[in-house]
N, C-alpha and C. Protein backbone atom coordinates (compact mmCIF):
# COMPACT_ATOMS: atom_id res chain seq x y z
N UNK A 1 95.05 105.53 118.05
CA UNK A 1 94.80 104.43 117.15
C UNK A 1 94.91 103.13 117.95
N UNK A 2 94.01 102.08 117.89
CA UNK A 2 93.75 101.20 118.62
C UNK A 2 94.54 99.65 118.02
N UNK A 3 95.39 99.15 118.66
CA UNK A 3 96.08 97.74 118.15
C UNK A 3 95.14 97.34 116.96
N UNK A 4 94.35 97.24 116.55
CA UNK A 4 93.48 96.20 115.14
C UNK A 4 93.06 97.11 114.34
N UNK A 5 92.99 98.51 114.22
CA UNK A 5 93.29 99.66 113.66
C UNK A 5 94.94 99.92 113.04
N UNK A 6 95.23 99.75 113.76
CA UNK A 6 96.85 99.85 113.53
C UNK A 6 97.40 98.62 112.72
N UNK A 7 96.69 97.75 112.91
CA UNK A 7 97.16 96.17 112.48
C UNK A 7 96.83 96.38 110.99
N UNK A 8 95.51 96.64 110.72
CA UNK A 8 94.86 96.62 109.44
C UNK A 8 95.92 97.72 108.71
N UNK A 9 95.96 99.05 109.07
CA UNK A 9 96.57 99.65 107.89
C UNK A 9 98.08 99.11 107.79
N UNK A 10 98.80 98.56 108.93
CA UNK A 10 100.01 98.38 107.76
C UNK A 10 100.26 96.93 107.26
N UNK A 11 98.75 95.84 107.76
CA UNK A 11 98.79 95.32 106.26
C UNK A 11 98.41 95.53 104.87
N UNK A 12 97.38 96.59 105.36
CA UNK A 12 97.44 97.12 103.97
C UNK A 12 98.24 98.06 103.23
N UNK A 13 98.98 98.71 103.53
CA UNK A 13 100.51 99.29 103.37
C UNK A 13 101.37 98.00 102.62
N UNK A 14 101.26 97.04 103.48
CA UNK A 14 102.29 96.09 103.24
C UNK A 14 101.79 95.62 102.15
N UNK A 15 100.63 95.20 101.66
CA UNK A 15 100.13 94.65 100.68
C UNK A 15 100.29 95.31 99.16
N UNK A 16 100.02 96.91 99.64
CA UNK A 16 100.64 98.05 98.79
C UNK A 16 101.70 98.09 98.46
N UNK A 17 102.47 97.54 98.87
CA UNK A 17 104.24 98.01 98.96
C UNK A 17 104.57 96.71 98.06
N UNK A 18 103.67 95.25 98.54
CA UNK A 18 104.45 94.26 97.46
C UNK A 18 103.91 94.22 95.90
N UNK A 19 102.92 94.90 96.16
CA UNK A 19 102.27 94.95 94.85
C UNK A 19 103.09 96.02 93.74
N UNK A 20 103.33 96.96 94.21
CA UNK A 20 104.33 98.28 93.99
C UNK A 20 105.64 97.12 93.45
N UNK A 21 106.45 96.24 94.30
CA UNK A 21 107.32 95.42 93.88
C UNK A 21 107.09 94.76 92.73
N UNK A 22 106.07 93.76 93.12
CA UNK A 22 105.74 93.17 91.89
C UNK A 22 105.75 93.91 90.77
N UNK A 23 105.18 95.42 90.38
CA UNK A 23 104.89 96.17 89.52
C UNK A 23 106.37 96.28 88.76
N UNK A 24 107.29 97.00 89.76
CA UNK A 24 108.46 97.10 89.14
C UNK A 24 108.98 96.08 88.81
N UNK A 25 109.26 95.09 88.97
CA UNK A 25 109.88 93.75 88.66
C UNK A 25 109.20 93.59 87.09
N UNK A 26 108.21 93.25 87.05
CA UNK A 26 107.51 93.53 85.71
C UNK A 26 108.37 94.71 84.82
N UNK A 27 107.95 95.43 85.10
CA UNK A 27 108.93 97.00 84.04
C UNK A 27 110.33 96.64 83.60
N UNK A 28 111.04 96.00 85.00
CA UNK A 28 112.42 95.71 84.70
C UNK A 28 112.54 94.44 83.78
N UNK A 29 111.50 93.45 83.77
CA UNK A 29 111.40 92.58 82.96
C UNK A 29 111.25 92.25 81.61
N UNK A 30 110.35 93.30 81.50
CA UNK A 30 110.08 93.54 80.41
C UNK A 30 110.74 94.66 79.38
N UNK A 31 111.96 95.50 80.02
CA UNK A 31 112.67 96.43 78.68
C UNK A 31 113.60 95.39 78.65
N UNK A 32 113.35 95.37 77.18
CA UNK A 32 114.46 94.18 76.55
C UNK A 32 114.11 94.54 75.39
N UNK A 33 114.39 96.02 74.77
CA UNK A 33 114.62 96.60 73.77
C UNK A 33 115.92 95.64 72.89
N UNK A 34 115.64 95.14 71.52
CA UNK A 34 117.02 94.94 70.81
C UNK A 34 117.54 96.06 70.04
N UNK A 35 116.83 97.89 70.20
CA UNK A 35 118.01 98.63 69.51
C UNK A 35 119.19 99.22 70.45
N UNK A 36 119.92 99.07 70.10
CA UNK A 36 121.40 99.32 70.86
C UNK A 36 121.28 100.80 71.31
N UNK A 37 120.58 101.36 70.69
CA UNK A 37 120.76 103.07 71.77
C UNK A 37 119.19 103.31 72.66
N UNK A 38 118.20 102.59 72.66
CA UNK A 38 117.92 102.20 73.78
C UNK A 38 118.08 101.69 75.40
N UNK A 39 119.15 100.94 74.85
CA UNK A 39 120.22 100.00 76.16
C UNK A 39 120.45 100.92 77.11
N UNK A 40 120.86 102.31 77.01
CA UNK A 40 121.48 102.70 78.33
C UNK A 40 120.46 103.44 78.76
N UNK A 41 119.31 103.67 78.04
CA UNK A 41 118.26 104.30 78.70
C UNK A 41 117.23 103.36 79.81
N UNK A 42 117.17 102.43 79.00
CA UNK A 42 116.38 101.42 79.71
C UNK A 42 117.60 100.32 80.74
N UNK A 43 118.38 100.58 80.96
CA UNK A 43 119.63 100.40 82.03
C UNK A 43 119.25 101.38 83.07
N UNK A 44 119.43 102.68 82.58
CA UNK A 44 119.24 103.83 83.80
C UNK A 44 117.76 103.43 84.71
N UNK A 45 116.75 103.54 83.65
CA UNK A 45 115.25 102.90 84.32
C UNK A 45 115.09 101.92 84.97
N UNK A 46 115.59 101.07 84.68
CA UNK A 46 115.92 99.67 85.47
C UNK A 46 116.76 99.97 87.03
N UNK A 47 118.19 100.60 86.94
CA UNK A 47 118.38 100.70 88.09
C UNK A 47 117.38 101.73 89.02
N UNK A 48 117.04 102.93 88.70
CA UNK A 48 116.10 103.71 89.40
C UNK A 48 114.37 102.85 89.85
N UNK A 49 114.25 101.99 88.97
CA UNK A 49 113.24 100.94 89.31
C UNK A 49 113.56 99.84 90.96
N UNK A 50 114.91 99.62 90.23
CA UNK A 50 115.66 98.71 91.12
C UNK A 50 115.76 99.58 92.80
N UNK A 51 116.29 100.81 92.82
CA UNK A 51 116.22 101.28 93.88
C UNK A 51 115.25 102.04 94.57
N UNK A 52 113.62 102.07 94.17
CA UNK A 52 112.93 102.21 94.57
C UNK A 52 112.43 101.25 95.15
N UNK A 53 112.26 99.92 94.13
CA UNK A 53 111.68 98.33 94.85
C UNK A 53 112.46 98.20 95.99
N UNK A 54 113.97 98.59 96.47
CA UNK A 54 114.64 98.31 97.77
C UNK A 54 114.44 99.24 99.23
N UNK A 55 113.89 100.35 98.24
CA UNK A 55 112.77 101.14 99.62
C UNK A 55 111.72 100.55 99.84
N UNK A 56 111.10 100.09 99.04
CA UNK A 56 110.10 99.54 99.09
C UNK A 56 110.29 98.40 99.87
N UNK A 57 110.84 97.34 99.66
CA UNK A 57 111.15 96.53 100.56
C UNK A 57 111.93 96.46 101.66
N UNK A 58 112.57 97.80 101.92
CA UNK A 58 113.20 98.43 103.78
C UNK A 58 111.95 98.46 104.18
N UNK A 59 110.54 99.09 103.28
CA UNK A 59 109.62 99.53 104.44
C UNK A 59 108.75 98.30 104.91
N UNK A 60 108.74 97.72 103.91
CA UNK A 60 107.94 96.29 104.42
C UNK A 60 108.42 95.47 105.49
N UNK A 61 109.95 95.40 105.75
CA UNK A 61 110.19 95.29 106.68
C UNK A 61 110.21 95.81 107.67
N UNK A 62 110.25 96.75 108.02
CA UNK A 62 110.04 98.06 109.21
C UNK A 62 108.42 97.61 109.31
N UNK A 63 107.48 97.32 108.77
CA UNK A 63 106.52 96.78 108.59
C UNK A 63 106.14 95.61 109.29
N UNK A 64 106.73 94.41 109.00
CA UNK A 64 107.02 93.12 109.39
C UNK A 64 106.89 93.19 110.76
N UNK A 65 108.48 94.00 111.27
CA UNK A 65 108.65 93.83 112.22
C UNK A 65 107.69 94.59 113.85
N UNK A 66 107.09 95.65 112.91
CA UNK A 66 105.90 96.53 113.48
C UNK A 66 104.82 94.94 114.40
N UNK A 67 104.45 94.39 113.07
CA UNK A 67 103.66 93.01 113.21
C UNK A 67 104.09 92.13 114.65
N UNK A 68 105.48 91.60 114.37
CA UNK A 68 105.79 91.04 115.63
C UNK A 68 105.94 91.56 116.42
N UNK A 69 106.13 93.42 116.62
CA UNK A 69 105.64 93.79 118.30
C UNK A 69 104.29 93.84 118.36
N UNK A 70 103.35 93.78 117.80
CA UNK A 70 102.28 93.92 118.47
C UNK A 70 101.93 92.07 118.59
N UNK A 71 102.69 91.08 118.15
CA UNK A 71 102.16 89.99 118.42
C UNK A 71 102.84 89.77 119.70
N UNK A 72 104.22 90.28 119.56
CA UNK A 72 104.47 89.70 121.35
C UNK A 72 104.56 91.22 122.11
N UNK A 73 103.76 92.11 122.06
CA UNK A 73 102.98 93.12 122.76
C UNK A 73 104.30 94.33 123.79
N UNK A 74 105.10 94.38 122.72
CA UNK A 74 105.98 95.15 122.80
C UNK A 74 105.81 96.82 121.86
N UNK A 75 104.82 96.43 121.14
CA UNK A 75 104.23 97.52 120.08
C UNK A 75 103.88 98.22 121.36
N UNK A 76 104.44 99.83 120.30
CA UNK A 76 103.67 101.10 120.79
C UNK A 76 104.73 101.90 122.07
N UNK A 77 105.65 100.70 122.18
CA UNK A 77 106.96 101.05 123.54
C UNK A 77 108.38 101.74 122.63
N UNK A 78 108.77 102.48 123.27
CA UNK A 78 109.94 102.97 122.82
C UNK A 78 110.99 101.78 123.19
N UNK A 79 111.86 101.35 121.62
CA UNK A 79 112.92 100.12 121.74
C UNK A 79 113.89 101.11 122.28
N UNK A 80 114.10 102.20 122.38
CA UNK A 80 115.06 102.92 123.02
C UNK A 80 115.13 103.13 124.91
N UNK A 81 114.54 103.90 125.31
CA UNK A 81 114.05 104.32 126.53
C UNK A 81 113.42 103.43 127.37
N UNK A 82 112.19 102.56 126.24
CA UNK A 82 110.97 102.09 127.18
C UNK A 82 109.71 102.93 127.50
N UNK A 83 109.44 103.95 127.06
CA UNK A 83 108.56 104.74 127.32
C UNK A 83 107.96 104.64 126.43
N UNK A 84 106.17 104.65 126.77
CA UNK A 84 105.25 104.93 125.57
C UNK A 84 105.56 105.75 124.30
N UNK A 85 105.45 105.03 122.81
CA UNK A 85 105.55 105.86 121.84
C UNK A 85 104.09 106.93 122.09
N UNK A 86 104.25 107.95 121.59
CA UNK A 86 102.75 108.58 121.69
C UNK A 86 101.55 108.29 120.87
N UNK A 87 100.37 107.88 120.74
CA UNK A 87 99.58 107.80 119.81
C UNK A 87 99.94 108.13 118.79
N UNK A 88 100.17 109.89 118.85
CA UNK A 88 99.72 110.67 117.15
C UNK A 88 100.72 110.34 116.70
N UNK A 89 102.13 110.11 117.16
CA UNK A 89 103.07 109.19 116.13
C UNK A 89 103.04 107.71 115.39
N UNK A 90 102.12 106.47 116.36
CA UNK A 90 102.21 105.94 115.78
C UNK A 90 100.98 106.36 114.79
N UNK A 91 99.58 106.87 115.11
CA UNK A 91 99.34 107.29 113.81
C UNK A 91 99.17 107.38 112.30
N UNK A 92 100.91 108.52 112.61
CA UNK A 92 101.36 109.07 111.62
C UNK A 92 102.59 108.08 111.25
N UNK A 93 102.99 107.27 112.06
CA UNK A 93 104.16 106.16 111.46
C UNK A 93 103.89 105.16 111.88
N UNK A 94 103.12 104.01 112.02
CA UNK A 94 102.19 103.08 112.55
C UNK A 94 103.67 102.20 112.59
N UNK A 95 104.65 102.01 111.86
CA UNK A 95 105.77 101.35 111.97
C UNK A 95 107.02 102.00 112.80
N UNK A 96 106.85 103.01 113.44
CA UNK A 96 107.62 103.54 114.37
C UNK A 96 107.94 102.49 115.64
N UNK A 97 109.62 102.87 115.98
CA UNK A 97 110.33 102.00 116.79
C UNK A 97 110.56 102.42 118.20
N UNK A 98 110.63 104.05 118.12
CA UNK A 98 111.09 104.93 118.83
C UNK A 98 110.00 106.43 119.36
N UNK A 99 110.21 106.67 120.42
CA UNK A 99 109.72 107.64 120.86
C UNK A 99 109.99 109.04 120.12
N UNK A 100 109.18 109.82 120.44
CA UNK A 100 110.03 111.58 119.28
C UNK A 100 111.21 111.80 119.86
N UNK A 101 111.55 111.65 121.13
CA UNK A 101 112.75 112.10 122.32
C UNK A 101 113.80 111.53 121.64
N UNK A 102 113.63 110.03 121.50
CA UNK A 102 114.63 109.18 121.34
C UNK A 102 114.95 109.50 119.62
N UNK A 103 113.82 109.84 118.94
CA UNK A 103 114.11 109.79 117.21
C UNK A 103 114.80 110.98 116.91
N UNK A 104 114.34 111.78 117.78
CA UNK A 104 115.23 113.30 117.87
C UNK A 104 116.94 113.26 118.12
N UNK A 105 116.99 112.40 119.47
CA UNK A 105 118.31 112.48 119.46
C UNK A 105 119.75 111.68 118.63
N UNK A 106 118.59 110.47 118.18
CA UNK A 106 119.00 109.75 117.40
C UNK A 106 119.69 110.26 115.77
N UNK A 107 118.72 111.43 115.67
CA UNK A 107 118.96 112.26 114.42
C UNK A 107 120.35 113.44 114.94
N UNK A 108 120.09 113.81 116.06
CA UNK A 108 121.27 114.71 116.52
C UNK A 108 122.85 114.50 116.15
């Protein structure tokens, strides 16, 4: 996958992801049920809303920051080692930080 290939999908990811935000923010905005045994249902929905929008916005950042390595041309390097990430990873994780070596042991 080629730097402006790579660029395009995770703004469009990113664009996906705030829109996804926006969406939930709306939902949470809008239950404001006044019957009282509603309340803890639309409480539960709200927080499970709430903690999806905060994945959602970890990935946009992992995102972000994807952006500024390829603006100061550190994209595509392992922040661990220094060694080329491999293509088919970034790929498959266009926001990847780390090499498989390094994500492997990191998980160990």
């Amino acid at each position: 996958m080629n730097l402006e290939n790579a660029r395009s999908t995770l703004l469009a990811r990113r664009n996906e992801l705030l829109g996804a935000i926006a969406d939930k923010q709306d939902q949470i905005d809008e239950n404001t049920s006044t019957d009282e045994e509603d309340k803890p249902a639309e409480r539960q929905e709200e927080e499970v809303l709430a903690a999806l929008s905060h994945a959602d916005q970890a990935e946009v950042s992992r995102i972000d920051a994807a952006l500024v390595r390829m603006d100061d041309g550190s994209y595509g390097t392992c922040a661990n080692c220094g060694e080329p990430i491999a293509p088919a990873r970034l790929q498959a994780m266009p926001d990847a930080v780390t090499c498989v070596n390094c994500a492997e042991a990191a998980e160990a």
